[in-house]
PDB file of N, CA and C in Angstrom:
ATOM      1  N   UNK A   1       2.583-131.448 -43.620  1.00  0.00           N
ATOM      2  CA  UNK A   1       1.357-132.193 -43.835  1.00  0.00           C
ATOM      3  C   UNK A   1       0.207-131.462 -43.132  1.00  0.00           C
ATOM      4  N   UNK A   2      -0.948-131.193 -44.013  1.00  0.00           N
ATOM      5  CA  UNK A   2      -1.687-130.238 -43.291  1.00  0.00           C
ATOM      6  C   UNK A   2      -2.870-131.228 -41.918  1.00  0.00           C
ATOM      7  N   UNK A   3      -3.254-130.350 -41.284  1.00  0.00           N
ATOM      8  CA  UNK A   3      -3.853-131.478 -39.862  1.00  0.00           C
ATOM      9  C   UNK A   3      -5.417-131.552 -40.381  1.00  0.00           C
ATOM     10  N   UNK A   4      -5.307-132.951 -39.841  1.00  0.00           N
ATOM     11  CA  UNK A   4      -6.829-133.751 -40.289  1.00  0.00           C
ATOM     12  C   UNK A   4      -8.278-133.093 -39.147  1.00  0.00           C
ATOM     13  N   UNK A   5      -9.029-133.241 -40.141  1.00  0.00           N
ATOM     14  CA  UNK A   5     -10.237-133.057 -39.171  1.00  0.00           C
ATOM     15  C   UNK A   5     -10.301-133.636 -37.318  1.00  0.00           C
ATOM     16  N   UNK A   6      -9.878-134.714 -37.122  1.00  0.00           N
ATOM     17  CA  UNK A   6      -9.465-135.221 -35.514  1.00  0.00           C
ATOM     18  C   UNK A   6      -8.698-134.380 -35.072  1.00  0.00           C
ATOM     19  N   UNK A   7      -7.202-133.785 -35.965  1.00  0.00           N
ATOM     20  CA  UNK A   7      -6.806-132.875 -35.181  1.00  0.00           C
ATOM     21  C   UNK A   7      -7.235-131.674 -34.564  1.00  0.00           C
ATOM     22  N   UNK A   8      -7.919-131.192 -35.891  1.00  0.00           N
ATOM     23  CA  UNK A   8      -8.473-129.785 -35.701  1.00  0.00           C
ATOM     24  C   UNK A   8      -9.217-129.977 -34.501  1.00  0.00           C
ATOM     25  N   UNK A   9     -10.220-130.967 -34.294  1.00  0.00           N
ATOM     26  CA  UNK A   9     -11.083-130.825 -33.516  1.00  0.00           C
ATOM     27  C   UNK A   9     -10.153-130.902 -32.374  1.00  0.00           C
ATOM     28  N   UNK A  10      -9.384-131.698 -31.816  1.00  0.00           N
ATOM     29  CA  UNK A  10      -9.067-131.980 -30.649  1.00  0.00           C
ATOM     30  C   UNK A  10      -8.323-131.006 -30.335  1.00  0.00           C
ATOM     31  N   UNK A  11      -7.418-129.637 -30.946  1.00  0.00           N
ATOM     32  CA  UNK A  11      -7.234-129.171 -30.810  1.00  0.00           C
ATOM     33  C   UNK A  11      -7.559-127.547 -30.462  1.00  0.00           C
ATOM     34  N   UNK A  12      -9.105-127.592 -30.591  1.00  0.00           N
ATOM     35  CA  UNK A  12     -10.059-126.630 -30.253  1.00  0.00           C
ATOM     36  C   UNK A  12     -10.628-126.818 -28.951  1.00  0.00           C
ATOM     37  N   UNK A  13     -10.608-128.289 -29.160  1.00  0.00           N
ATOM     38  CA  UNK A  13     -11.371-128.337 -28.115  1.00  0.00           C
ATOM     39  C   UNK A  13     -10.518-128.141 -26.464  1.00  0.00           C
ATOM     40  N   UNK A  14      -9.346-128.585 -26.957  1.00  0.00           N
ATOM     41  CA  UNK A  14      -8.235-128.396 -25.859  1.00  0.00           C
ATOM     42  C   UNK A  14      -7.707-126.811 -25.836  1.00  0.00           C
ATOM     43  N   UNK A  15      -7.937-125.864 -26.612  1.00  0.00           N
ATOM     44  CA  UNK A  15      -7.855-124.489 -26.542  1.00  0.00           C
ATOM     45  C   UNK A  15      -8.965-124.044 -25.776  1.00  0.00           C
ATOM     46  N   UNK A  16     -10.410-124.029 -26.062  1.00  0.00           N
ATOM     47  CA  UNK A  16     -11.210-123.707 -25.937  1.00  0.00           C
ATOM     48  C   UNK A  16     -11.824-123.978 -24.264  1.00  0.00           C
ATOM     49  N   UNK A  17     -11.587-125.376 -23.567  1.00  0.00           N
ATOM     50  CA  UNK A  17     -12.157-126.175 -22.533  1.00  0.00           C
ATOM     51  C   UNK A  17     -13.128-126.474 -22.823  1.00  0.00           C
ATOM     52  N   UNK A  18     -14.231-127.555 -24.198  1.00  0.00           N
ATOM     53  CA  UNK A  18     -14.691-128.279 -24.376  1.00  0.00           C
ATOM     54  C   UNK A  18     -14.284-129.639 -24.797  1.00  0.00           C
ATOM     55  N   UNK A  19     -15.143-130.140 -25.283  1.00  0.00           N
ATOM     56  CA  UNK A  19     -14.714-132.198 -25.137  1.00  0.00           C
ATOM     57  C   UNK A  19     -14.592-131.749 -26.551  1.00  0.00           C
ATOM     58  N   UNK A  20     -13.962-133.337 -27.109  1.00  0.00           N
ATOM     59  CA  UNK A  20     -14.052-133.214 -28.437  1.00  0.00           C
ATOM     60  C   UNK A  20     -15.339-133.360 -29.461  1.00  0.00           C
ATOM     61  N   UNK A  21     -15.907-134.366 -28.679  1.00  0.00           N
ATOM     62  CA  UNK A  21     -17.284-134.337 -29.510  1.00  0.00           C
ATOM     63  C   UNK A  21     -18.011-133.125 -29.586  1.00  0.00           C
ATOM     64  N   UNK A  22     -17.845-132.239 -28.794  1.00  0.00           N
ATOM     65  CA  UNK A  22     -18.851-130.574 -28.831  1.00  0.00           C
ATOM     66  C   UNK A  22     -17.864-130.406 -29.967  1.00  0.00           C
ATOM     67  N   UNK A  23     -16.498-130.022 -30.336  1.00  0.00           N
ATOM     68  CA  UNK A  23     -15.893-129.540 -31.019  1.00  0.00           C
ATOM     69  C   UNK A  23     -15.813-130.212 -32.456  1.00  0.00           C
ATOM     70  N   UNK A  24     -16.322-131.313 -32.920  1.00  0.00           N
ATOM     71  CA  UNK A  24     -16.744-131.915 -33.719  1.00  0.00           C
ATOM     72  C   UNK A  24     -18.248-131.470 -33.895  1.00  0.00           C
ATOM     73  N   UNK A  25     -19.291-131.127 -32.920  1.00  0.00           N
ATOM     74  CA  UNK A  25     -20.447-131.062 -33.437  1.00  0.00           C
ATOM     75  C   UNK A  25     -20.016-129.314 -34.200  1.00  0.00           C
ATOM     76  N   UNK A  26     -19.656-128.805 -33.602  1.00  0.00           N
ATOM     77  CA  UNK A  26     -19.049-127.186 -33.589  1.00  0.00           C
ATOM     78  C   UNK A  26     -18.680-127.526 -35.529  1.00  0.00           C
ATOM     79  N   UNK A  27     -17.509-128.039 -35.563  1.00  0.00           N
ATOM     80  CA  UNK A  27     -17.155-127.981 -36.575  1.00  0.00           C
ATOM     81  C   UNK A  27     -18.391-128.481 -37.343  1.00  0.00           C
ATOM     82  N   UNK A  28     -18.800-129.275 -37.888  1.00  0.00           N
ATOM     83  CA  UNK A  28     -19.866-129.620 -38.754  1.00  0.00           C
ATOM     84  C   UNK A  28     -20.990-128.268 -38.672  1.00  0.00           C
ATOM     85  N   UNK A  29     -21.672-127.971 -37.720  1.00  0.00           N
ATOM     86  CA  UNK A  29     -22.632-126.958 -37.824  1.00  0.00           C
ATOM     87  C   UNK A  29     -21.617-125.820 -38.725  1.00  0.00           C
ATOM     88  N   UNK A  30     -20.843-125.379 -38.397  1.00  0.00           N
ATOM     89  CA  UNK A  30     -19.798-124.521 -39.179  1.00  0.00           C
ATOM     90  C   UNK A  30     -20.043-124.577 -40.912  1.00  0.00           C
ATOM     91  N   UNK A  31     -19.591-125.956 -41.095  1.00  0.00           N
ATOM     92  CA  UNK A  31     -19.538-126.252 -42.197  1.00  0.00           C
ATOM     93  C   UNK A  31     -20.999-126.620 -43.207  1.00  0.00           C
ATOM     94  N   UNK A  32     -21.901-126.303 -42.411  1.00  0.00           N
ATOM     95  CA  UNK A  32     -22.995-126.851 -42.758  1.00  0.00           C
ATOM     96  C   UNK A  32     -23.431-125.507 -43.199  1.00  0.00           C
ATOM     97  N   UNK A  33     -23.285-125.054 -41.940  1.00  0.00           N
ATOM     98  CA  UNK A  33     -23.602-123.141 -41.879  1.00  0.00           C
ATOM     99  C   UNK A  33     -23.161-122.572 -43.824  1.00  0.00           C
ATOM    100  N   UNK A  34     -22.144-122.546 -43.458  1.00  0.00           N
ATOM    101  CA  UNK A  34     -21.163-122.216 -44.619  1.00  0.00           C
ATOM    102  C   UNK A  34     -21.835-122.570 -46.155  1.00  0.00           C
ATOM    103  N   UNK A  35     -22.435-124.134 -46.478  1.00  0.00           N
ATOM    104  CA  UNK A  35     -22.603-124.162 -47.440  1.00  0.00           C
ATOM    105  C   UNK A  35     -23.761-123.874 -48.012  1.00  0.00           C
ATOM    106  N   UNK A  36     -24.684-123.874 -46.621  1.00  0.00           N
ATOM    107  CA  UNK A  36     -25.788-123.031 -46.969  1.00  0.00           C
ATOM    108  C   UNK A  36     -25.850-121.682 -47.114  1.00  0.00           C
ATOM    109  N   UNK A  37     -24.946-120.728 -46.619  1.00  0.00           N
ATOM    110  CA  UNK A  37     -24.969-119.150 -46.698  1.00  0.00           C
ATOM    111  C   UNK A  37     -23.779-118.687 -47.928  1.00  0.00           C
ATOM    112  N   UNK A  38     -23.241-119.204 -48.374  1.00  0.00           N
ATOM    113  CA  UNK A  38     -22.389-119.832 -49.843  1.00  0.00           C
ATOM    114  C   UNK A  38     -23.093-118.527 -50.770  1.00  0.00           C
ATOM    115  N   UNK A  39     -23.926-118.712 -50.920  1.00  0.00           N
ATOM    116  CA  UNK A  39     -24.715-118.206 -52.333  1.00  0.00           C
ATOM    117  C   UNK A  39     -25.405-116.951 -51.782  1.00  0.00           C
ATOM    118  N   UNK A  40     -24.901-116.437 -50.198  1.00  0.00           N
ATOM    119  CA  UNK A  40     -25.406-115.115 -50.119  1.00  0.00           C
ATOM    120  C   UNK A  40     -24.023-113.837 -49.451  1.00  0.00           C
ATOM    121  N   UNK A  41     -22.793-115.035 -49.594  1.00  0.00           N
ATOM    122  CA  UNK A  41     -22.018-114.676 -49.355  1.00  0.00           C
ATOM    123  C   UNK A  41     -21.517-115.163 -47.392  1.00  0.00           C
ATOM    124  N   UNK A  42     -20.636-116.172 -47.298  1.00  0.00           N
ATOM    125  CA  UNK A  42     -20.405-116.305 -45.957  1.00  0.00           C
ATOM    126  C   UNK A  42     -18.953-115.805 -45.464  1.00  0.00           C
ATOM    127  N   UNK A  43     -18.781-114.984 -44.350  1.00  0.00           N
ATOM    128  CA  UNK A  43     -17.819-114.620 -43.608  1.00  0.00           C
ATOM    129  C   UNK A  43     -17.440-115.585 -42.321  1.00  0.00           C
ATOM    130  N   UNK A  44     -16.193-116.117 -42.631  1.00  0.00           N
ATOM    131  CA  UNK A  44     -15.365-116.442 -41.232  1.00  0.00           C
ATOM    132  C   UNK A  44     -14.593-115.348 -40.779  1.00  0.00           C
ATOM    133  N   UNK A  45     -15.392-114.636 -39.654  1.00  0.00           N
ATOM    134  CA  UNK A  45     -14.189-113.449 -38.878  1.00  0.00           C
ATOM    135  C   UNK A  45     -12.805-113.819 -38.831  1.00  0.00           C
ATOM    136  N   UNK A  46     -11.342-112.975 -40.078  1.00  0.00           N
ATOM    137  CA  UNK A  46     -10.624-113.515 -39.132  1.00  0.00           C
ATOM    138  C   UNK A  46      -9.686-114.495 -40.600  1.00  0.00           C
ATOM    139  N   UNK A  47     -10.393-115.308 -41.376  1.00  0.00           N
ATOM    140  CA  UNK A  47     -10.419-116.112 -41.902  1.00  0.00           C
ATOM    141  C   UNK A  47     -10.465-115.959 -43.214  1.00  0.00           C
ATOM    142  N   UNK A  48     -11.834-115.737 -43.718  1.00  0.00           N
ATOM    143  CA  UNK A  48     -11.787-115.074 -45.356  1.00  0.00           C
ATOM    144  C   UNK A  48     -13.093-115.304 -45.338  1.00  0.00           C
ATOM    145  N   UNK A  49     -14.305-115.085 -46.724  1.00  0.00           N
ATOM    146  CA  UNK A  49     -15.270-115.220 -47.218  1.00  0.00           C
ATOM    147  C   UNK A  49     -15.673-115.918 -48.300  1.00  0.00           C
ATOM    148  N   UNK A  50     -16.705-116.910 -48.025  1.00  0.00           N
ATOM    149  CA  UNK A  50     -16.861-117.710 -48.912  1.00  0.00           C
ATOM    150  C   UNK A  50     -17.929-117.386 -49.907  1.00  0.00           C
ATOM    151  N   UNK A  51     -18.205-117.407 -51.091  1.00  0.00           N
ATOM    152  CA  UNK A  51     -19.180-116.903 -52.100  1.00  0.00           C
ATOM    153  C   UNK A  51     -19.553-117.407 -53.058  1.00  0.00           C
ATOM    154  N   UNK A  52     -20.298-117.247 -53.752  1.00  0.00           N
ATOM    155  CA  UNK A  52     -21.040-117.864 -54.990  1.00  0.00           C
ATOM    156  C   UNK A  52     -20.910-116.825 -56.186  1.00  0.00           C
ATOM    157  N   UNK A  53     -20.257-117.149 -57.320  1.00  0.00           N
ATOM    158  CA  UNK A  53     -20.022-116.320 -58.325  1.00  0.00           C
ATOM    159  C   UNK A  53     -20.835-117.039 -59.640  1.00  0.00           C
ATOM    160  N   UNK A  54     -21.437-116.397 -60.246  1.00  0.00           N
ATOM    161  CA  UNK A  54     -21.451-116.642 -61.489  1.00  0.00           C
ATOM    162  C   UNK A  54     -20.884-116.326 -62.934  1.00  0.00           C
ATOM    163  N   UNK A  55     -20.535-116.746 -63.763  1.00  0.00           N
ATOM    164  CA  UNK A  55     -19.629-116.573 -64.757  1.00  0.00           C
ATOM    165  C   UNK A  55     -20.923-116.616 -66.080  1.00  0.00           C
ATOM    166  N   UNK A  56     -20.244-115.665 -66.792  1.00  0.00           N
ATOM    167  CA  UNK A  56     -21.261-115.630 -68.097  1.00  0.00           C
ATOM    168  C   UNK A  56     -20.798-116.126 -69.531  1.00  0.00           C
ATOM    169  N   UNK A  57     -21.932-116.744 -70.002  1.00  0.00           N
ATOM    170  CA  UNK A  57     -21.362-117.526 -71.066  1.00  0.00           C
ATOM    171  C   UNK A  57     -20.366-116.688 -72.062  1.00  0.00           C
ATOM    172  N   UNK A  58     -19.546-117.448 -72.520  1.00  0.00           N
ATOM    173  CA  UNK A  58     -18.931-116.359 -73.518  1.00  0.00           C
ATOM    174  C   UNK A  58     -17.726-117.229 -74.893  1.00  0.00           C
ATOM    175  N   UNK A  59     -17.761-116.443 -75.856  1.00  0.00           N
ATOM    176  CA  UNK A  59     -16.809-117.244 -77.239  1.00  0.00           C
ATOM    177  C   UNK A  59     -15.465-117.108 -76.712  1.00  0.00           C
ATOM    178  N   UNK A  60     -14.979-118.497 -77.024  1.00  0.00           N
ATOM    179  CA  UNK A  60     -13.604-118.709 -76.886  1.00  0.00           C
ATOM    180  C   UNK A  60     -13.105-119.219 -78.271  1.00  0.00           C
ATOM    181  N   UNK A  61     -12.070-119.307 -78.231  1.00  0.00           N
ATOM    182  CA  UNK A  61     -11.747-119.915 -79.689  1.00  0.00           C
ATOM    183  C   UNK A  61     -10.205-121.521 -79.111  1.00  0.00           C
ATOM    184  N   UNK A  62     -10.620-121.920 -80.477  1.00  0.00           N
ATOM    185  CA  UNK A  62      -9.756-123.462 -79.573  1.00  0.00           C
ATOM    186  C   UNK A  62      -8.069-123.114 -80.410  1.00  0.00           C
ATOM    187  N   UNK A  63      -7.763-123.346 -78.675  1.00  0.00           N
ATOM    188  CA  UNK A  63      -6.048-123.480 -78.577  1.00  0.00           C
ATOM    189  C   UNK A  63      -5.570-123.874 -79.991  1.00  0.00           C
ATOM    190  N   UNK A  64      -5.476-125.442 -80.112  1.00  0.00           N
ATOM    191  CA  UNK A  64      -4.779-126.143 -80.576  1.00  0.00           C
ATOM    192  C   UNK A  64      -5.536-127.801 -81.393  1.00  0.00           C
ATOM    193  N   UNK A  65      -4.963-128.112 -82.541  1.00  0.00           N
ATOM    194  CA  UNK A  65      -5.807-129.417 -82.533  1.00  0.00           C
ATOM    195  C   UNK A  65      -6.038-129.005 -84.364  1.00  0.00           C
ATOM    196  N   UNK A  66      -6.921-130.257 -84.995  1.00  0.00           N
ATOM    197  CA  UNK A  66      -7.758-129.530 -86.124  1.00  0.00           C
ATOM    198  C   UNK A  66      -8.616-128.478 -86.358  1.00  0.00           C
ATOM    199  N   UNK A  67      -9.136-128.486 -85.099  1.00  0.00           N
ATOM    200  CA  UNK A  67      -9.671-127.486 -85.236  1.00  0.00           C
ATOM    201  C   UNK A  67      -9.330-125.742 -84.574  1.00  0.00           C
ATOM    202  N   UNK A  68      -7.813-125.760 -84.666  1.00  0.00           N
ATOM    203  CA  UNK A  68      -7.518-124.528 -84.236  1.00  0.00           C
ATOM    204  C   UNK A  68      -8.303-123.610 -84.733  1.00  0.00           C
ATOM    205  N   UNK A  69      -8.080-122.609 -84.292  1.00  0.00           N
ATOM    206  CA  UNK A  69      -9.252-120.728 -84.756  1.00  0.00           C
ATOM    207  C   UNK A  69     -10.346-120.936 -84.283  1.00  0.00           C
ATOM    208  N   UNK A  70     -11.168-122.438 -84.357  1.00  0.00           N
ATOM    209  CA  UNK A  70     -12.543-122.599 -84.320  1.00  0.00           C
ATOM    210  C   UNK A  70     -13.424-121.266 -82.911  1.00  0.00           C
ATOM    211  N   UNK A  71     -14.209-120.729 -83.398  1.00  0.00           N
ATOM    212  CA  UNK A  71     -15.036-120.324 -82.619  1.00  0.00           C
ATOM    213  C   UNK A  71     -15.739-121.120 -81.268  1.00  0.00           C
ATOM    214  N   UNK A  72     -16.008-121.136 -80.051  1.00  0.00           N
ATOM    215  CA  UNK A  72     -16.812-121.953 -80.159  1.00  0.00           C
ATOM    216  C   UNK A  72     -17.358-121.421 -78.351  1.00  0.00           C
ATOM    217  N   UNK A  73     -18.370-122.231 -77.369  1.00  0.00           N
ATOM    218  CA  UNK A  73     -18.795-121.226 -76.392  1.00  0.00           C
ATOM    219  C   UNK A  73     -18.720-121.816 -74.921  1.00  0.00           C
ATOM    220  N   UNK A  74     -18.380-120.903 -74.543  1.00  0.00           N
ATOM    221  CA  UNK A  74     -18.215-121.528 -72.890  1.00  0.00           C
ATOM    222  C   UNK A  74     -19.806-121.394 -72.366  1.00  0.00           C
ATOM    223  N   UNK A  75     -20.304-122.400 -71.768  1.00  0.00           N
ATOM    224  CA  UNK A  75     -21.352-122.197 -70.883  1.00  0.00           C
ATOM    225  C   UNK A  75     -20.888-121.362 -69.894  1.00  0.00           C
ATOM    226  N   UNK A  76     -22.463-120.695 -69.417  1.00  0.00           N
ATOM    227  CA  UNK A  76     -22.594-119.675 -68.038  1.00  0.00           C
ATOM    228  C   UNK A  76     -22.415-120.993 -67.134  1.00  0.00           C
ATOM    229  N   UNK A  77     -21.669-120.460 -65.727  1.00  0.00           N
ATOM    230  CA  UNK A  77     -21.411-121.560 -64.799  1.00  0.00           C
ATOM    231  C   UNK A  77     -21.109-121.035 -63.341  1.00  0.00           C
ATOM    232  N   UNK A  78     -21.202-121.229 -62.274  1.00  0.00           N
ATOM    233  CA  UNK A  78     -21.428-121.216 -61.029  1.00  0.00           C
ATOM    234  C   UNK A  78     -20.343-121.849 -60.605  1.00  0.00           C
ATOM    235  N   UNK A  79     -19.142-120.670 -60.082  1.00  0.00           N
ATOM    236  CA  UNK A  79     -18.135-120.747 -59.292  1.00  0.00           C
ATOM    237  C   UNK A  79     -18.023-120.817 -57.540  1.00  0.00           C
ATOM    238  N   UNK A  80     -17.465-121.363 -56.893  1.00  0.00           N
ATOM    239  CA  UNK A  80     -17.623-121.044 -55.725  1.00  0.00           C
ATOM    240  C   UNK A  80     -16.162-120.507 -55.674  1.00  0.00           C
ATOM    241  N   UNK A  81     -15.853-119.235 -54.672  1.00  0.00           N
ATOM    242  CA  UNK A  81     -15.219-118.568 -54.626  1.00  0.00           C
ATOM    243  C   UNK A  81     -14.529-118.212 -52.705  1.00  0.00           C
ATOM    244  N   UNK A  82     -13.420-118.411 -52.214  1.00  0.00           N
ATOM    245  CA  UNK A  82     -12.636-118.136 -51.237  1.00  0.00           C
ATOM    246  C   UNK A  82     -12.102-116.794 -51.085  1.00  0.00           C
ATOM    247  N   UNK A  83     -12.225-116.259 -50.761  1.00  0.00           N
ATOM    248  CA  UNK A  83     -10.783-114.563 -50.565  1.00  0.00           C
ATOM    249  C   UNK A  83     -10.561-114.715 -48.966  1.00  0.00           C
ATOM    250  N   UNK A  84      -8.756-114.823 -49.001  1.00  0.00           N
ATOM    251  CA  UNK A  84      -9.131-114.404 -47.330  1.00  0.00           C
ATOM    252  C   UNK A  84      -8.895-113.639 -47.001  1.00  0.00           C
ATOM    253  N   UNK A  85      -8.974-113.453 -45.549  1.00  0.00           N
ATOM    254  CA  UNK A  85      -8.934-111.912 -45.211  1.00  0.00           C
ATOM    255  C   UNK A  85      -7.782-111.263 -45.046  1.00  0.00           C
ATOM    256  N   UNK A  86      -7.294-110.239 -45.252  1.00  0.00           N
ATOM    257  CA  UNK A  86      -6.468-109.479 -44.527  1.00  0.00           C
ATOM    258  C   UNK A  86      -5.344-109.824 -43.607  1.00  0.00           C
ATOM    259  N   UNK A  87      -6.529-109.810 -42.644  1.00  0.00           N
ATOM    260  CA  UNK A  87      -5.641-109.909 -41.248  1.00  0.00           C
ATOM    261  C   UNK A  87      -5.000-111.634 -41.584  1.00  0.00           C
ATOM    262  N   UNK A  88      -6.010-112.533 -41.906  1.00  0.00           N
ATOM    263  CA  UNK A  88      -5.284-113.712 -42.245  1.00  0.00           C
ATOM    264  C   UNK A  88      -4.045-113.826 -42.752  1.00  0.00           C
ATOM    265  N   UNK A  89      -4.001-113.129 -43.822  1.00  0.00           N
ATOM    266  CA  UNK A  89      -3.058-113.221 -45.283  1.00  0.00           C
ATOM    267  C   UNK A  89      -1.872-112.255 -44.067  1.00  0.00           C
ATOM    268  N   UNK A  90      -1.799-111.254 -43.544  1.00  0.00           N
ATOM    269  CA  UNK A  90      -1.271-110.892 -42.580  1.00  0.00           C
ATOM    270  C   UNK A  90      -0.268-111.856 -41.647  1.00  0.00           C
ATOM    271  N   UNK A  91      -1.399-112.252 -41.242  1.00  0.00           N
ATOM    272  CA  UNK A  91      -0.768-113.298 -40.104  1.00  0.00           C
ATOM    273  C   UNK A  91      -0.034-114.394 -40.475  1.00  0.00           C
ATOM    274  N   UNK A  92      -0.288-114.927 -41.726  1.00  0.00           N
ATOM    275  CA  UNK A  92       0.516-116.316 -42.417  1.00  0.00           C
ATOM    276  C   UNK A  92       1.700-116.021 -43.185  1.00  0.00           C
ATOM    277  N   UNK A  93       1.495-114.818 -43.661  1.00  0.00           N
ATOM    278  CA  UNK A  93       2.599-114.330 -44.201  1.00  0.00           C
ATOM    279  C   UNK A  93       3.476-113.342 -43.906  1.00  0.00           C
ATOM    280  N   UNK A  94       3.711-113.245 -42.644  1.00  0.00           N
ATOM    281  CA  UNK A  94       4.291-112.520 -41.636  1.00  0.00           C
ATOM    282  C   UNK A  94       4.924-110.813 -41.817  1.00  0.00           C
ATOM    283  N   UNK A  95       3.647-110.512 -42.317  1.00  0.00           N
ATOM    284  CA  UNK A  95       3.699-108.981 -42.000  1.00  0.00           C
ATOM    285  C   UNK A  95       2.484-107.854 -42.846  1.00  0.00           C
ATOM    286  N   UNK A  96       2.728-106.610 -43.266  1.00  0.00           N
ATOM    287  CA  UNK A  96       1.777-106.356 -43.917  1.00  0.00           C
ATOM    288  C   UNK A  96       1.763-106.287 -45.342  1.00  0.00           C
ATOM    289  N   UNK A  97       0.513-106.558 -45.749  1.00  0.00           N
ATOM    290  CA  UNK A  97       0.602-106.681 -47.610  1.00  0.00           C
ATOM    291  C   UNK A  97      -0.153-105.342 -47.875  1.00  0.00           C
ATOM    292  N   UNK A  98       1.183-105.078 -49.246  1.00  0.00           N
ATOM    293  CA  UNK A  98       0.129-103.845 -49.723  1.00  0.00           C
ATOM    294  C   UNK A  98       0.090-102.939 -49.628  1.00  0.00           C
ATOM    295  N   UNK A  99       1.505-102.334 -48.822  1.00  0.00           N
ATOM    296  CA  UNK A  99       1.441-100.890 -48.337  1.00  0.00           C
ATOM    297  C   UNK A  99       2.261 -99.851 -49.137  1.00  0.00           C
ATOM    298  N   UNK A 100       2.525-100.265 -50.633  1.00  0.00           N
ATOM    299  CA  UNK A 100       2.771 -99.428 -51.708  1.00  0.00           C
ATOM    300  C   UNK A 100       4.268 -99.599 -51.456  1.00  0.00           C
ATOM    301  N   UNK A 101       4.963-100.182 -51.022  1.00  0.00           N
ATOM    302  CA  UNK A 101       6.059-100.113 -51.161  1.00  0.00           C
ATOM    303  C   UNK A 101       6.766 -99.057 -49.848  1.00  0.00           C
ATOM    304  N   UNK A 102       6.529 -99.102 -49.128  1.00  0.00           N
ATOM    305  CA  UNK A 102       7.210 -97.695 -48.132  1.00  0.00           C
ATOM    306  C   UNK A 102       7.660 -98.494 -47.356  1.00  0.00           C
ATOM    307  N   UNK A 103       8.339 -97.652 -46.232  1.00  0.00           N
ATOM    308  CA  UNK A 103       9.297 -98.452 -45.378  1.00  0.00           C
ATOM    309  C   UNK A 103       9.500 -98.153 -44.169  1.00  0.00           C
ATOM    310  N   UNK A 104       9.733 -98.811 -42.757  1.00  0.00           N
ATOM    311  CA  UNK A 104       9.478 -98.031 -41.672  1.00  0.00           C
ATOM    312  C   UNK A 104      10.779 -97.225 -41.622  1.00  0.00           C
ATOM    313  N   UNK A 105      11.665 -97.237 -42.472  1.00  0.00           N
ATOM    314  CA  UNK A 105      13.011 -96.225 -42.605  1.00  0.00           C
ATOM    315  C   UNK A 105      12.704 -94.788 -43.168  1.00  0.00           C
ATOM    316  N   UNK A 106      11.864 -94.083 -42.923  1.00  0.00           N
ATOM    317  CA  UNK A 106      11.875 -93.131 -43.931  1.00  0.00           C
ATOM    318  C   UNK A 106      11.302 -92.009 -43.214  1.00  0.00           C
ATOM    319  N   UNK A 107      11.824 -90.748 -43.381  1.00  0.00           N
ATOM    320  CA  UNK A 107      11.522 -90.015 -41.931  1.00  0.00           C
ATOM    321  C   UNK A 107      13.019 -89.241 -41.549  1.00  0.00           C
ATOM    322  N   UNK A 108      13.887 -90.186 -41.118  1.00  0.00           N
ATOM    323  CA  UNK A 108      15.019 -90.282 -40.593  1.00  0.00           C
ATOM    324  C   UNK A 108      16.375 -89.857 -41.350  1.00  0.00           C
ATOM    325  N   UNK A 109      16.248 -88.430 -42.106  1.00  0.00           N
ATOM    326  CA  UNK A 109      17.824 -88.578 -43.107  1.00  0.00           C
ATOM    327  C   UNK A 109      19.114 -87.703 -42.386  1.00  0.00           C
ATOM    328  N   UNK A 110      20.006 -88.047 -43.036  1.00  0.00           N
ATOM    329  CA  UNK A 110      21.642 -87.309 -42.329  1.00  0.00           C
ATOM    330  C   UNK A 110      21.185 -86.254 -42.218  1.00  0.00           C
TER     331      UNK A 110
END
């Protein structure tokens, strides 16, 4: 079960040596931060980057229905977008991603 906002906070704040209410104001400015810098691209060191994408209109044609084949158009539309980082994706998934396949065995033959 993932931890609720009370946790998070109280748990920063008990890492850190502030109260919880600083660590609640902390978090909100964060998040406030974030959705305003959204659309110029925001970085959590550490964490990943948050962004604003736009998508361009374009013809699709319909799946299924009476009107299968039909032509028809997606509106242009405004994605918000996550990637995380590295070192994150690293750290959660306990080791490194991506390194073409090699191995720390190799080097070493009869």
């Amino acid at each position: 079960m993932p931890m609720t906002k009370s946790e998070v906070s109280r748990y920063l704040a008990d890492k850190v040596g502030i109260t919880k209410k600083q660590s609640d104001t902390f978090l909100e400015a964060l998040a406030e931060l974030a959705y305003a810098e959204a659309k110029n691209t925001f970085v959590i060191p550490g964490i990943g980057k948050l962004s604003l994408k736009e998508s361009a209109a374009r013809e699709a044609t319909m799946p299924f229905g009476p009107r299968k084949g039909e032509k028809y158009m997606v509106p242009a539309k405004k994605k918000v977008k996550f990637t995380v980082a590295k070192a994150a994706k690293d750290a959660i998934t306990g080791g490194k991603s991506g390194d073409g396949g090699s191995s720390s065995m190799g080097g070493d033959s009869m």
